[in-house]
Protein backbone atom coordinates (compact mmCIF):
# COMPACT_ATOMS: atom_id res chain seq x y z
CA UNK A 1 35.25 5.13 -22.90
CA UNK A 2 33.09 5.90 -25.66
CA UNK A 3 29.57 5.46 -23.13
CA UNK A 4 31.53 7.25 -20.19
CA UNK A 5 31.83 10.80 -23.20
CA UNK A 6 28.61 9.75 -24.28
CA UNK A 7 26.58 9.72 -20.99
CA UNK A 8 28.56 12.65 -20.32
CA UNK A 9 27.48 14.29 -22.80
CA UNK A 10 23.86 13.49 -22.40
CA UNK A 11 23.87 14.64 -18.90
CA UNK A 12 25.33 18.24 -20.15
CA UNK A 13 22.46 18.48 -22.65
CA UNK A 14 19.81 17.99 -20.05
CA UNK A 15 21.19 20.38 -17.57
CA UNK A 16 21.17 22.94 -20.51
CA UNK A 17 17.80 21.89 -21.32
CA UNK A 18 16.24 21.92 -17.73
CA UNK A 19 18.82 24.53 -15.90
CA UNK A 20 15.77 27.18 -16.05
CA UNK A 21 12.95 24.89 -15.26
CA UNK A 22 11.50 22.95 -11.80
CA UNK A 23 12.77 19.40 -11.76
CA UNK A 24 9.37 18.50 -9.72
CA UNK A 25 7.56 20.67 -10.97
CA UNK A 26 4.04 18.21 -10.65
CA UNK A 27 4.98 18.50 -6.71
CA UNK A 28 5.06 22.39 -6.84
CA UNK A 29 2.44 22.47 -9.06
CA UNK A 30 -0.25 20.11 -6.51
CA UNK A 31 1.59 22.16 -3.67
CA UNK A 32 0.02 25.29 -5.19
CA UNK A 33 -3.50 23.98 -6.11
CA UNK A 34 -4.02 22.40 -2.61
CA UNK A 35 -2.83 25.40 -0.39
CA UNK A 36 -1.03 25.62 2.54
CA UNK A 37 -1.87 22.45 4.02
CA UNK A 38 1.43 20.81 2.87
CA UNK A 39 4.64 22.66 3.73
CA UNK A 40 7.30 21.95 1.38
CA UNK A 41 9.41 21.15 4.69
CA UNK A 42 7.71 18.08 5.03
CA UNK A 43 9.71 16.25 2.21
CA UNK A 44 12.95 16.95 4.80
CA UNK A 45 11.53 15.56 7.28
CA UNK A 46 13.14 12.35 8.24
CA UNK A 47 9.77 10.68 9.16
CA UNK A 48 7.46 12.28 7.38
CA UNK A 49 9.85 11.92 4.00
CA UNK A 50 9.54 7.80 4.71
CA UNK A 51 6.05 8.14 4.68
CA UNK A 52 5.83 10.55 1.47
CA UNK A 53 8.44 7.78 -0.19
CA UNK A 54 5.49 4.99 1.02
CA UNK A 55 2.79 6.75 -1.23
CA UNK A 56 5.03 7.94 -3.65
CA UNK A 57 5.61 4.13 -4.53
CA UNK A 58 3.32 3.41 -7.85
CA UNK A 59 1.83 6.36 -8.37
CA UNK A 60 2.19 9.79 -9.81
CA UNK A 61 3.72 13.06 -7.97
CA UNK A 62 0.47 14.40 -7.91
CA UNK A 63 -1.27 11.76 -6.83
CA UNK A 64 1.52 10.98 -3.84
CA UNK A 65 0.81 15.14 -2.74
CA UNK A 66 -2.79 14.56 -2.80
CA UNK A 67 -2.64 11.83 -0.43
CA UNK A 68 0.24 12.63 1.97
CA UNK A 69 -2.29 15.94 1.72
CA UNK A 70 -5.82 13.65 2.63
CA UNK A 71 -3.74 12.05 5.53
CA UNK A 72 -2.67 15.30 6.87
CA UNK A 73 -6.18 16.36 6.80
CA UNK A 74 -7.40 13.47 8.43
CA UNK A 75 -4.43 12.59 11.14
CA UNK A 76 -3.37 16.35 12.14
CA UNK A 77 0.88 16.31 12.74
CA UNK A 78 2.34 13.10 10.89
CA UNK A 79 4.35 11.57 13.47
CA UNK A 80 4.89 8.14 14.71
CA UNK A 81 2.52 8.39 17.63
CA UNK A 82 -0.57 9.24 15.58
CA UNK A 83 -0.22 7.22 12.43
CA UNK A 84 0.93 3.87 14.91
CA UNK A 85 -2.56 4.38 16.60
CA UNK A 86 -4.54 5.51 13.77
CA UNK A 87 -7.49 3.19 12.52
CA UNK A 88 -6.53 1.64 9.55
CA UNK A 89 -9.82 2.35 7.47
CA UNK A 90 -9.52 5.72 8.73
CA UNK A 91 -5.95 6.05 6.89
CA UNK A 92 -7.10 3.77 3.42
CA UNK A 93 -10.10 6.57 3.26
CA UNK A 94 -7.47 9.69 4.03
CA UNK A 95 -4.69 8.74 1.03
CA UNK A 96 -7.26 7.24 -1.68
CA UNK A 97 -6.58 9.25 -4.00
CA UNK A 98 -2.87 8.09 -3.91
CA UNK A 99 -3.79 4.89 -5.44
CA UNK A 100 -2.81 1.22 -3.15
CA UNK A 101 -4.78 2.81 -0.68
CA UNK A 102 -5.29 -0.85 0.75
CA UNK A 103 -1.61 -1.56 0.91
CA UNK A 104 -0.26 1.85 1.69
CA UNK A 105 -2.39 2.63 4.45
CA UNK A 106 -0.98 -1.32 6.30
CA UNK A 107 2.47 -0.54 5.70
CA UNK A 108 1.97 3.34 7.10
CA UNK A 109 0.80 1.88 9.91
CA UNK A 110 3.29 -0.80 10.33
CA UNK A 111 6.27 1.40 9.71
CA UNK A 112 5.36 3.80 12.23
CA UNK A 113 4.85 0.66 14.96
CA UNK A 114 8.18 0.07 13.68
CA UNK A 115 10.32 3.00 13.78
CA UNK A 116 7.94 3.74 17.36
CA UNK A 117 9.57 0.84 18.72
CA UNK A 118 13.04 0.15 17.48
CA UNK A 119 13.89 3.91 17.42
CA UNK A 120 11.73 5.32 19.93
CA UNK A 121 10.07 7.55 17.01
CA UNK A 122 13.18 9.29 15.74
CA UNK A 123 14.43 7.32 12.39
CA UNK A 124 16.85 10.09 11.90
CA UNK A 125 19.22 8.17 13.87
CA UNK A 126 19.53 5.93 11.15
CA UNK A 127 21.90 8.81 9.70
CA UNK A 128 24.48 8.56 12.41
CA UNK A 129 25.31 4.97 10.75
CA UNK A 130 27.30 4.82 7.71
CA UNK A 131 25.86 4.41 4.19
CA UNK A 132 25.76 0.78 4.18
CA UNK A 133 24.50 -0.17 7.66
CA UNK A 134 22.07 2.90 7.44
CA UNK A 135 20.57 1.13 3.95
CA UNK A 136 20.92 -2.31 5.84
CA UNK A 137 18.87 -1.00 8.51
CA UNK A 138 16.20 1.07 6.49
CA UNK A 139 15.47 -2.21 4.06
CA UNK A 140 14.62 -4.44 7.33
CA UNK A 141 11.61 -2.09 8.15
CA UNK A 142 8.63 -3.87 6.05
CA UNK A 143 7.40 -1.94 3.50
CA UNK A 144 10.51 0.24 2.86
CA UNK A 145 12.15 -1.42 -0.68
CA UNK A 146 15.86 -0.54 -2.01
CA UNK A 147 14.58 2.70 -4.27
CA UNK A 148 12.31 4.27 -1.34
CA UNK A 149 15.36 3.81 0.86
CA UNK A 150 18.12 5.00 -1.54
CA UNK A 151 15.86 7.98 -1.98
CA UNK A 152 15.82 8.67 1.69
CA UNK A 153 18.82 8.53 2.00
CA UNK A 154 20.10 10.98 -0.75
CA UNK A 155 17.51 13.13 0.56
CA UNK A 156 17.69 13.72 3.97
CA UNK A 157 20.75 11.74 4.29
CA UNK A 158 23.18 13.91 1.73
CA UNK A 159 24.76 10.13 0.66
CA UNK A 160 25.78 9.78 -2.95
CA UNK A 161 23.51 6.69 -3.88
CA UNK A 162 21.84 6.53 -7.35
CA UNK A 163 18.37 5.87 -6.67
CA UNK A 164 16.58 3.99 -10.08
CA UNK A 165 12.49 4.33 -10.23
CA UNK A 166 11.20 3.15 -13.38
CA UNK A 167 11.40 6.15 -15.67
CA UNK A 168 15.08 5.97 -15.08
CA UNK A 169 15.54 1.98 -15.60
CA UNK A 170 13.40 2.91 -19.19
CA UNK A 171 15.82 5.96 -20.16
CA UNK A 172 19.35 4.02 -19.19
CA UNK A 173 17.88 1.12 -21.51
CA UNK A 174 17.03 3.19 -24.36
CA UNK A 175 20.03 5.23 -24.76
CA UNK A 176 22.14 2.46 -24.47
CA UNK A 177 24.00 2.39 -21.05
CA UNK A 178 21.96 -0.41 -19.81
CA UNK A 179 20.53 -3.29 -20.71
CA UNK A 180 16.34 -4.01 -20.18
CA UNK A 181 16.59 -6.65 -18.16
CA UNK A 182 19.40 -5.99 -16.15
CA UNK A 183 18.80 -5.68 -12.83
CA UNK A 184 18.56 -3.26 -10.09
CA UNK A 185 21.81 -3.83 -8.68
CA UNK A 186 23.33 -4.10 -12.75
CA UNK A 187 22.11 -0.89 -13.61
CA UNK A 188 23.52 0.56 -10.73
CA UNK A 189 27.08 -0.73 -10.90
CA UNK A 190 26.81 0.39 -14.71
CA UNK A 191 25.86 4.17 -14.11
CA UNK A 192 29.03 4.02 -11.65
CA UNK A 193 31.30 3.00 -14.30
CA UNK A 194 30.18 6.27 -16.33
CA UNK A 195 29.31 8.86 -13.83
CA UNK A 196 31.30 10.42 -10.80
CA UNK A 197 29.16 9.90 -7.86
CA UNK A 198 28.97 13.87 -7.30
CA UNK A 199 26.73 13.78 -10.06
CA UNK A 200 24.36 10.45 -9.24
CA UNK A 201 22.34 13.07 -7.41
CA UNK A 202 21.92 15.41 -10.64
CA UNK A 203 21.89 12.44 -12.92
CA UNK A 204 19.10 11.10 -11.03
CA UNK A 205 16.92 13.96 -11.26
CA UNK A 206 17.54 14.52 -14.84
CA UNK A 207 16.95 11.42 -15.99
CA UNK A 208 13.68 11.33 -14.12
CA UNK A 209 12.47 14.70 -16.13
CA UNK A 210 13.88 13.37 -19.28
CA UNK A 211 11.30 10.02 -18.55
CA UNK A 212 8.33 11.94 -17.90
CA UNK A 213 8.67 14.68 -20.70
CA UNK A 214 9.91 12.46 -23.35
CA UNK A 215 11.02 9.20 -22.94
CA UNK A 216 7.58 8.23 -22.10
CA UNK A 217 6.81 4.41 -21.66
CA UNK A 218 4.12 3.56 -24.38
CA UNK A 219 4.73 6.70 -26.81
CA UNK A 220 8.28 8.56 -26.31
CA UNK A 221 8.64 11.56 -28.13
CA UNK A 222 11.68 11.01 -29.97
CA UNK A 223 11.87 13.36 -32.57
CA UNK A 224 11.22 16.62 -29.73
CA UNK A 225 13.68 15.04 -27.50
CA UNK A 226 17.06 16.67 -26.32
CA UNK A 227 18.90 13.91 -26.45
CA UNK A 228 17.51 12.61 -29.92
CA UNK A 229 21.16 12.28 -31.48
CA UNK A 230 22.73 10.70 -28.71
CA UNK A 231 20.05 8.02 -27.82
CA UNK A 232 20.39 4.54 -29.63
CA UNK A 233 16.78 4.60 -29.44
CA UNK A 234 16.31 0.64 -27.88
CA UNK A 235 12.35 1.19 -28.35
CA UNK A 236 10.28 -1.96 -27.78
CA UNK A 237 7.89 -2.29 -31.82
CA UNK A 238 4.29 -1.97 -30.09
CA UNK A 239 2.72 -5.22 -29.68
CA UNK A 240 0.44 -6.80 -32.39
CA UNK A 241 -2.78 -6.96 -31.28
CA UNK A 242 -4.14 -10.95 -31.77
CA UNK A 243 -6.73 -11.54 -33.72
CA UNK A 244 -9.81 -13.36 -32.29
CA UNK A 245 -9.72 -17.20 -32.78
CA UNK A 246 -13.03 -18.60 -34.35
């Protein structure tokens, strides 16, 4: 009981902290440097959201725009048809700035083979299936992994899942809900025990924001943070450097 009122009450805190700001604000932010050549629309976009989620994975916000951006460039509409056929040096050069550009670019390519052939190009008929099937199907396609699919789903597919990226796993270990080496699965089953699921969606964003402001991974800024009094503050002592054998 006494994690269930205090998550609780960390989640109010942060939507009184953030209820006047941009949750992805880095995303709006690139959006606005880089033009018009990304349409916020795209991140709806059954496809061409499993193909954001694909460079999203490892990298910054920005750095995810940037290259969904360089592929647009390069490719023209991001479809199935154009990314199955495209060369795959072609793609690595388009989405370099994304970071992985070596792996990325093979799994773009493979997942739009995929979804080509096993849905004939439309992966929004994934959403017909239930929750569970719909995940079941999504993790078979190479590439896709259980956070890149949970996302999609929540997403596009309006399911009540709890998605957990790392800034998330960090912030549930350091306040105390979680433990750090529990795993995905764990950490999921424990944020259900203390959250209604018509709030996984909210909690997930929040927690995300709270990561990147404050709850950074090698220097959190606990004394600024919302949340200070509430956190049990599980922060790692920074590692002793070792000193040089002679």
């Amino acid at each position: 009981m006494r994690d269930i009122n205090r998550f609780t009450n960390i989640l109010q805190v942060l939507v009184n902290k953030y209820q006047d700001q941009e949750i992805w604000k880095e995303v709006n932010e690139t959006l606005e440097e880089i033009g018009g050549n990304v349409d916020k629309k795209d991140f709806y976009n059954p496809f061409k959201h499993i193909i954001i989620g694909i460079l999203a994975q490892n990298t910054s916000d920005r750095n995810c725009v940037l290259a969904y951006s360089g592929l647009k460039k390069a490719i023209g509409d991001i479809n199935p048809e154009n990314l199955a056929n495209a060369n795959e040096d072609f793609v690595k050069e388009a989405i370099r700035s994304g970071g992985l550009y070596n792996v990325k670019a093979k799994r773009i390519i493979e997942v739009s083979n995929y979804i080509l052939k096993t849905y004939n190009g439309d992966i929004s008929s994934i959403l017909k299936e239930s929750t569970e099937e719909a995940l079941k199907q999504l993790l078979k396609i190479k590439g896709i992994g259980i956070k890149t699919a949970e996302v999609f789903l929540v997403y596009i597919g309006k399911r009540k899942l709890f998605p957990i990226d790392t800034n998330i796993k960090r912030v549930l270990w350091r306040i105390g809900i979680t433990n750090q080496k529990n795993k995905y699965i764990i950490i999921q089953e424990k944020v259900k025990k203390n959250l209604e699921e018509d709030k996984f969606q909210l909690a997930h964003e929040l927690l995300i924001r709270l990561g990147r402001d404050y709850c950074k991974a090698p220097k959190p800024k606990c004394s600024d943070c919302p949340i200070n009094e509430l956190c049990e503050k599980n922060i790692e002592p920074p590692k002793k450097k070792r000193k040089n054998s002679k």
